[in-house]
N, C-alpha and C. Protein backbone atom coordinates (compact mmCIF):
# COMPACT_ATOMS: atom_id res chain seq x y z
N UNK A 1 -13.40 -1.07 -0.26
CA UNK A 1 -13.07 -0.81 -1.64
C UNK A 1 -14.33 -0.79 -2.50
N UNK A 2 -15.46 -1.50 -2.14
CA UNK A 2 -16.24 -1.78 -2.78
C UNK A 2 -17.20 -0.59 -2.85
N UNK A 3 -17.15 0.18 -1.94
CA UNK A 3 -17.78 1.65 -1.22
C UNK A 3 -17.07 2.58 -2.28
N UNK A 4 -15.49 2.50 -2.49
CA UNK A 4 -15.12 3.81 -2.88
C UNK A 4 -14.89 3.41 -4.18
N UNK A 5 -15.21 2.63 -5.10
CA UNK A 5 -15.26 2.13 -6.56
C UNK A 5 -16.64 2.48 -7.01
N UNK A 6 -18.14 2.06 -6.09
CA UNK A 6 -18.86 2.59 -6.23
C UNK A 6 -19.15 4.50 -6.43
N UNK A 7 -18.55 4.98 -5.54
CA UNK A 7 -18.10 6.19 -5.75
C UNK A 7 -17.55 6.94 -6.85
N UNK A 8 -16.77 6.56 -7.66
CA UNK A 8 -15.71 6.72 -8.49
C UNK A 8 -16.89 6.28 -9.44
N UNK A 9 -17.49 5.34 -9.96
CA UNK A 9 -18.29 4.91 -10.79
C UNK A 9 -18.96 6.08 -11.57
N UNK A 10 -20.01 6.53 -10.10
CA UNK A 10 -20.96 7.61 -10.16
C UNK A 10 -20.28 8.72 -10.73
N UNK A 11 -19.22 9.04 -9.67
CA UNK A 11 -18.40 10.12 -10.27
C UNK A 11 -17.71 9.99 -12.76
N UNK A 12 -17.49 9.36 -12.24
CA UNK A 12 -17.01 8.80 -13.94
C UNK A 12 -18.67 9.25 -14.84
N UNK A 13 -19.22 8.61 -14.44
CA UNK A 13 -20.39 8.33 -15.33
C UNK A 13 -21.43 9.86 -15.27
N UNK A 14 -21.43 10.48 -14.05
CA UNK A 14 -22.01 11.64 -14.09
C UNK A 14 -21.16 12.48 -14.95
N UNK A 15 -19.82 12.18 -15.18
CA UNK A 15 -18.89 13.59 -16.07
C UNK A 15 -19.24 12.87 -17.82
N UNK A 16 -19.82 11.86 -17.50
CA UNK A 16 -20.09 11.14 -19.20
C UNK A 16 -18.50 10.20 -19.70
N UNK A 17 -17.17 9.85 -18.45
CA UNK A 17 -16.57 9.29 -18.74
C UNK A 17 -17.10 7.96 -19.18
N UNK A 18 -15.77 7.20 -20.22
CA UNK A 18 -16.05 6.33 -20.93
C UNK A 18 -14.87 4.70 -19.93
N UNK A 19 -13.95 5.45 -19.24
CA UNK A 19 -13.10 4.71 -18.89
C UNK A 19 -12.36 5.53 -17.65
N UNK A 20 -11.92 5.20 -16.55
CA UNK A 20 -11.38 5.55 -15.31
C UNK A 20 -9.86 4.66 -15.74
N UNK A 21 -8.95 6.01 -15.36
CA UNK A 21 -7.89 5.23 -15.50
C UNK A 21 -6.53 5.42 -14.31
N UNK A 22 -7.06 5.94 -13.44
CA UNK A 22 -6.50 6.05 -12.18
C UNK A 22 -7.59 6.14 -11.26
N UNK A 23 -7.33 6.16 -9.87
CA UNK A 23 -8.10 6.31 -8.49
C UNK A 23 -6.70 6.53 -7.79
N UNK A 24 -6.63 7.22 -7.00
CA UNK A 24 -6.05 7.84 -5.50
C UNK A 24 -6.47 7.63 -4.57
N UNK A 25 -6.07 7.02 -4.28
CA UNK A 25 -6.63 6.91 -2.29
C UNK A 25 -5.60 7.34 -1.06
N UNK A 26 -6.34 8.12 0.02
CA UNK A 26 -5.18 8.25 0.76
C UNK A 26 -5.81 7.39 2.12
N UNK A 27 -4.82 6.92 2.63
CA UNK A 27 -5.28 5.61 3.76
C UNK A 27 -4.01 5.91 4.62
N UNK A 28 -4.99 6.43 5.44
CA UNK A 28 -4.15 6.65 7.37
C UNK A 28 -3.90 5.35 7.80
N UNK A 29 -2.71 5.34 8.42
CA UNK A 29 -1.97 4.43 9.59
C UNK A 29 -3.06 3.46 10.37
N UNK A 30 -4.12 4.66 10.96
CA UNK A 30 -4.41 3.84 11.92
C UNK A 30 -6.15 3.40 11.37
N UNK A 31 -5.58 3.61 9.78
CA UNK A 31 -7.57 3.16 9.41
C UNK A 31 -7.72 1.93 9.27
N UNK A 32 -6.84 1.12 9.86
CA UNK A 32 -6.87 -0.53 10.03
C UNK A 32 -6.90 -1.42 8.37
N UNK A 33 -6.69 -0.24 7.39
CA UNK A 33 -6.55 -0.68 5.81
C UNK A 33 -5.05 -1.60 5.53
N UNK A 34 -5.37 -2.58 5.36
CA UNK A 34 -3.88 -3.17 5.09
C UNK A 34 -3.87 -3.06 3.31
N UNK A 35 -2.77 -1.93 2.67
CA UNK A 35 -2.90 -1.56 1.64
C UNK A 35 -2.79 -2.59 0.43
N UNK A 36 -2.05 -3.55 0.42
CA UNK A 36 -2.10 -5.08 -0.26
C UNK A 36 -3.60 -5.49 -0.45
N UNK A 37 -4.38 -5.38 0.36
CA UNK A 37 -5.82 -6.25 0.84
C UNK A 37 -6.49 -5.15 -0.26
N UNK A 38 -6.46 -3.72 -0.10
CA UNK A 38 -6.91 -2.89 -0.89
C UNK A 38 -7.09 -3.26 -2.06
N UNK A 39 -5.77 -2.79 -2.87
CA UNK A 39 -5.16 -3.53 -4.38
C UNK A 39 -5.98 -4.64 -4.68
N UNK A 40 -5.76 -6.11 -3.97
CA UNK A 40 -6.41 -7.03 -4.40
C UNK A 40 -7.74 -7.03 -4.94
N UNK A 41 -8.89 -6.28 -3.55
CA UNK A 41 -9.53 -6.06 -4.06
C UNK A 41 -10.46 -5.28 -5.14
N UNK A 42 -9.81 -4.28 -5.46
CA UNK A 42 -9.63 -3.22 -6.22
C UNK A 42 -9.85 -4.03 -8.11
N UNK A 43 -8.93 -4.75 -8.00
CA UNK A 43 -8.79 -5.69 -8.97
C UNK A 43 -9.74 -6.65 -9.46
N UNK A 44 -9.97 -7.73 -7.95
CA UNK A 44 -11.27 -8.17 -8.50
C UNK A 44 -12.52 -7.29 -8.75
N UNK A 45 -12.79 -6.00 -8.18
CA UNK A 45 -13.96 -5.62 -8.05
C UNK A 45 -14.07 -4.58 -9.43
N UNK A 46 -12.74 -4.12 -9.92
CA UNK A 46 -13.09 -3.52 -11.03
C UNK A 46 -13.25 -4.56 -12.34
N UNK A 47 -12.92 -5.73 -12.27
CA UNK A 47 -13.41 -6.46 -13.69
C UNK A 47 -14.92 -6.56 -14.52
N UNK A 48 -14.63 -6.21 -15.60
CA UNK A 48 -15.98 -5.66 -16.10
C UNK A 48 -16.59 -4.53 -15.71
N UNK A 49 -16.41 -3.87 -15.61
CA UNK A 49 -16.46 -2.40 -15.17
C UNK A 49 -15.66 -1.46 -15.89
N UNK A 50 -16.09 0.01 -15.59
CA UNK A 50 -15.35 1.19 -16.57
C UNK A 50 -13.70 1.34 -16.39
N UNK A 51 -13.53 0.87 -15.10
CA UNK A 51 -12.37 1.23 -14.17
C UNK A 51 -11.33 -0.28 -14.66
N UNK A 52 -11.73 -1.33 -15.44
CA UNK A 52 -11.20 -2.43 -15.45
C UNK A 52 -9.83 -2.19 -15.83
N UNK A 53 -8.39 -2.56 -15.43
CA UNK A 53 -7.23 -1.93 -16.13
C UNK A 53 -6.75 -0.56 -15.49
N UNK A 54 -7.57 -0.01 -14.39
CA UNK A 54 -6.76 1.07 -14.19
C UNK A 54 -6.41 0.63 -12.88
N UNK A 55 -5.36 1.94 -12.67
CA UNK A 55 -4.01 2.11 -11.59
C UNK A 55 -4.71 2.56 -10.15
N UNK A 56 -4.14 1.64 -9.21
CA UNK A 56 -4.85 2.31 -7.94
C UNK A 56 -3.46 2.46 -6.82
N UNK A 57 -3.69 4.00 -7.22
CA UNK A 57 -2.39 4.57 -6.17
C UNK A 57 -2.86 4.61 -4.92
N UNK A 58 -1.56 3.88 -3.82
CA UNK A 58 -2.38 4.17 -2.52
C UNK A 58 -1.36 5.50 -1.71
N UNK A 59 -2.15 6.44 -1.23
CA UNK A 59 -0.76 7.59 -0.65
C UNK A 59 -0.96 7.40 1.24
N UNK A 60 0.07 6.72 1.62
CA UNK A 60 -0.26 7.04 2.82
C UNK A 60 -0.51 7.96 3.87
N UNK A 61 -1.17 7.85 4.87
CA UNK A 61 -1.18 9.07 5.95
C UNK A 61 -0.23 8.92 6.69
N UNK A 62 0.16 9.54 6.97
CA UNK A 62 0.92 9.30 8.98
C UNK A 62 0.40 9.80 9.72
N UNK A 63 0.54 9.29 11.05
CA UNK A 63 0.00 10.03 12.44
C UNK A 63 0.03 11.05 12.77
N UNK A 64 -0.74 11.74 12.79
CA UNK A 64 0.14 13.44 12.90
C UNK A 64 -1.09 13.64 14.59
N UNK A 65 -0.38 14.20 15.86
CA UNK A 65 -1.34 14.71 16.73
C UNK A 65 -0.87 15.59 17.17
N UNK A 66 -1.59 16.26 18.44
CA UNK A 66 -1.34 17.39 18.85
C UNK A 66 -1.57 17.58 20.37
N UNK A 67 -0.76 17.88 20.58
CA UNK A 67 0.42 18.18 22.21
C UNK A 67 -1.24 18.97 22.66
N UNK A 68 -1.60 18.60 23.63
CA UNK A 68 -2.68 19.96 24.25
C UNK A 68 -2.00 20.72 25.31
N UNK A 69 -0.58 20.20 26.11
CA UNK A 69 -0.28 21.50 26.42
C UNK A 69 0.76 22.40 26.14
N UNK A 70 1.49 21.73 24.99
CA UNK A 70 2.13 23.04 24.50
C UNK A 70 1.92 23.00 22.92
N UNK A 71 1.05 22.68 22.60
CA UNK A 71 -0.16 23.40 21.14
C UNK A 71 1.14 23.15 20.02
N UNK A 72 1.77 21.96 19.87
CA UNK A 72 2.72 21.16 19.49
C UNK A 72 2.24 20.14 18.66
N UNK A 73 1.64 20.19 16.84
CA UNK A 73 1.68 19.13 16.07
C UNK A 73 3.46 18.38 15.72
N UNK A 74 2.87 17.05 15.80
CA UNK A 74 4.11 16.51 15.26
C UNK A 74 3.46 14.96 15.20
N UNK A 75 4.44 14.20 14.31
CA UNK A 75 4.07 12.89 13.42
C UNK A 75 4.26 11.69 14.74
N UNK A 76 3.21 10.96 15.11
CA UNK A 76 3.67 9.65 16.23
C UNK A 76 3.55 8.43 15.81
N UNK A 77 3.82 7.78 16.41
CA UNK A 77 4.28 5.77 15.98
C UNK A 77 3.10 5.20 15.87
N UNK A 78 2.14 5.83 17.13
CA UNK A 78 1.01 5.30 17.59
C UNK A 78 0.12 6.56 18.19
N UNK A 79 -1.18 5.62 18.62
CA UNK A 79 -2.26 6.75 19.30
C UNK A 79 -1.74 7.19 20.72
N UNK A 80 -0.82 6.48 20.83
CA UNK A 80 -0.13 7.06 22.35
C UNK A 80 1.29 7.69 22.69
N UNK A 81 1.39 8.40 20.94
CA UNK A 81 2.90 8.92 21.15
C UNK A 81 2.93 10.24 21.81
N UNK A 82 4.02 10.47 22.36
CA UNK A 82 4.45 11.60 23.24
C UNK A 82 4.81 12.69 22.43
N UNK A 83 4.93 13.96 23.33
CA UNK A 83 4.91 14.78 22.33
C UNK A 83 6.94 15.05 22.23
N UNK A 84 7.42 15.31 21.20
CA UNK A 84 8.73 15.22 21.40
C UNK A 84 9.42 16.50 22.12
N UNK A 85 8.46 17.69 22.12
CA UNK A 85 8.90 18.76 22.69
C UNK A 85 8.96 19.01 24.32
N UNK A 86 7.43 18.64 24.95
CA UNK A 86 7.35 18.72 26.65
C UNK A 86 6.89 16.96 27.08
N UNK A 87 7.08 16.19 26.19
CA UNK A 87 7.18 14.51 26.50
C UNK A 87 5.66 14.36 26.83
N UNK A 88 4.20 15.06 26.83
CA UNK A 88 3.00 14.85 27.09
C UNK A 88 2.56 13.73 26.07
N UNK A 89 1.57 12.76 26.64
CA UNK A 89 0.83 11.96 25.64
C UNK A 89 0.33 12.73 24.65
N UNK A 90 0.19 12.41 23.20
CA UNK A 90 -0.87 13.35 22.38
C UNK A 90 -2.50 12.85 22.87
N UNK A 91 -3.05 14.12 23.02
CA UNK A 91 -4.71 13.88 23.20
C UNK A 91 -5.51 14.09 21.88
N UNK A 92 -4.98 14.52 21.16
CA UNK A 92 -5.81 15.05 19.48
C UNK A 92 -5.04 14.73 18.52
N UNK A 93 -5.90 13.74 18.01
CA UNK A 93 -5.65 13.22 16.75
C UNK A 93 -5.73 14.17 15.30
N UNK A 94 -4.69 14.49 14.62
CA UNK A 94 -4.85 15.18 13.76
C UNK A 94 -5.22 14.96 12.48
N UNK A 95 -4.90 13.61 12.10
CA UNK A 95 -4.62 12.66 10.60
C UNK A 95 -4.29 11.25 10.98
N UNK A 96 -4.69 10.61 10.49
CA UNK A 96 -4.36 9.11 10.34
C UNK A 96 -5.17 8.06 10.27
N UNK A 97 -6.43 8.67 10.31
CA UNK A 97 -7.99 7.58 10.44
C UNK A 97 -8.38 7.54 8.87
N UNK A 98 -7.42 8.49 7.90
CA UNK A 98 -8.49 8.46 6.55
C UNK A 98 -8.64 7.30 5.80
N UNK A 99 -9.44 7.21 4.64
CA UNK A 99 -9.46 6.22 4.27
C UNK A 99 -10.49 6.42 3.08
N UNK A 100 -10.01 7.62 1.89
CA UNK A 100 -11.22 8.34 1.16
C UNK A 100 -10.14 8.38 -0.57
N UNK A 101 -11.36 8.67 -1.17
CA UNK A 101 -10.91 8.48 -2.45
C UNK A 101 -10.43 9.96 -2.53
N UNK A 102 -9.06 10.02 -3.25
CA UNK A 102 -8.34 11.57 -3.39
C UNK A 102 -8.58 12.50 -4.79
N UNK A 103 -8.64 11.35 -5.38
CA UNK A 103 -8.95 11.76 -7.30
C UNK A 103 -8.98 10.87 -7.67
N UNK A 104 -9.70 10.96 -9.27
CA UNK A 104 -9.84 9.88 -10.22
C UNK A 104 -9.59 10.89 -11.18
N UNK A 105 -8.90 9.88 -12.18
CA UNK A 105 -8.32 10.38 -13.92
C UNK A 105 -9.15 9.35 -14.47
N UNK A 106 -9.96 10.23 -15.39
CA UNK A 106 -10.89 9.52 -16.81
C UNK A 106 -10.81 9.90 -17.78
N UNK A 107 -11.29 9.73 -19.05
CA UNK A 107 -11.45 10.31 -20.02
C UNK A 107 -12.92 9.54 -20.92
């Protein structure tokens, strides 16, 4: 959090914002982010800062992979879900590792 507040900062302050009043984040399944832990820190780390008071939406990812032998995306539980069409393990990960800032609202 402390990475993507820094981020958002720069971003704010290079457009000449005065105040950040949202952040977006989208955080995959398997980016080991427990989204509570986020928030918290989000909170302490924006006090005194431009961002102090604003909203931190979290949007989740889901698993999404892809069948390599019948070229089959679809959403899994885990890194070892099957594919639902020919029952193959997924080998390619499509989505679910993110863990990046999506937008910020300032003014």
């Amino acid at each position: 959090m402390e990475q993507t507040l820094a981020i958002a900062l720069e971003h704010a302050q290079r457009e000449g914002a005065r105040h950040i009043h949202q952040l977006t984040m989208r955080v995959g399944a398997l980016s080991g982010v427990v989204p509570d832990a986020l928030q918290f820190a989000f909170d302490v780390l924006t006090q005194g800062t431009i961002a102090e008071g604003a909203r931190l939406t979290i949007e989740s990812v889901p698993i999404v992979a892809r069948c390599a032998r019948c070229d089959r995306e679809f959403e899994a539980e885990d890194l070892l879900g099957a594919c639902p069409r020919c029952g193959e393990t997924a080998t390619e990960l499509r989505q679910g590792r993110e863990l990046e800032l999506a937008s910020l609202e300032v003014s």
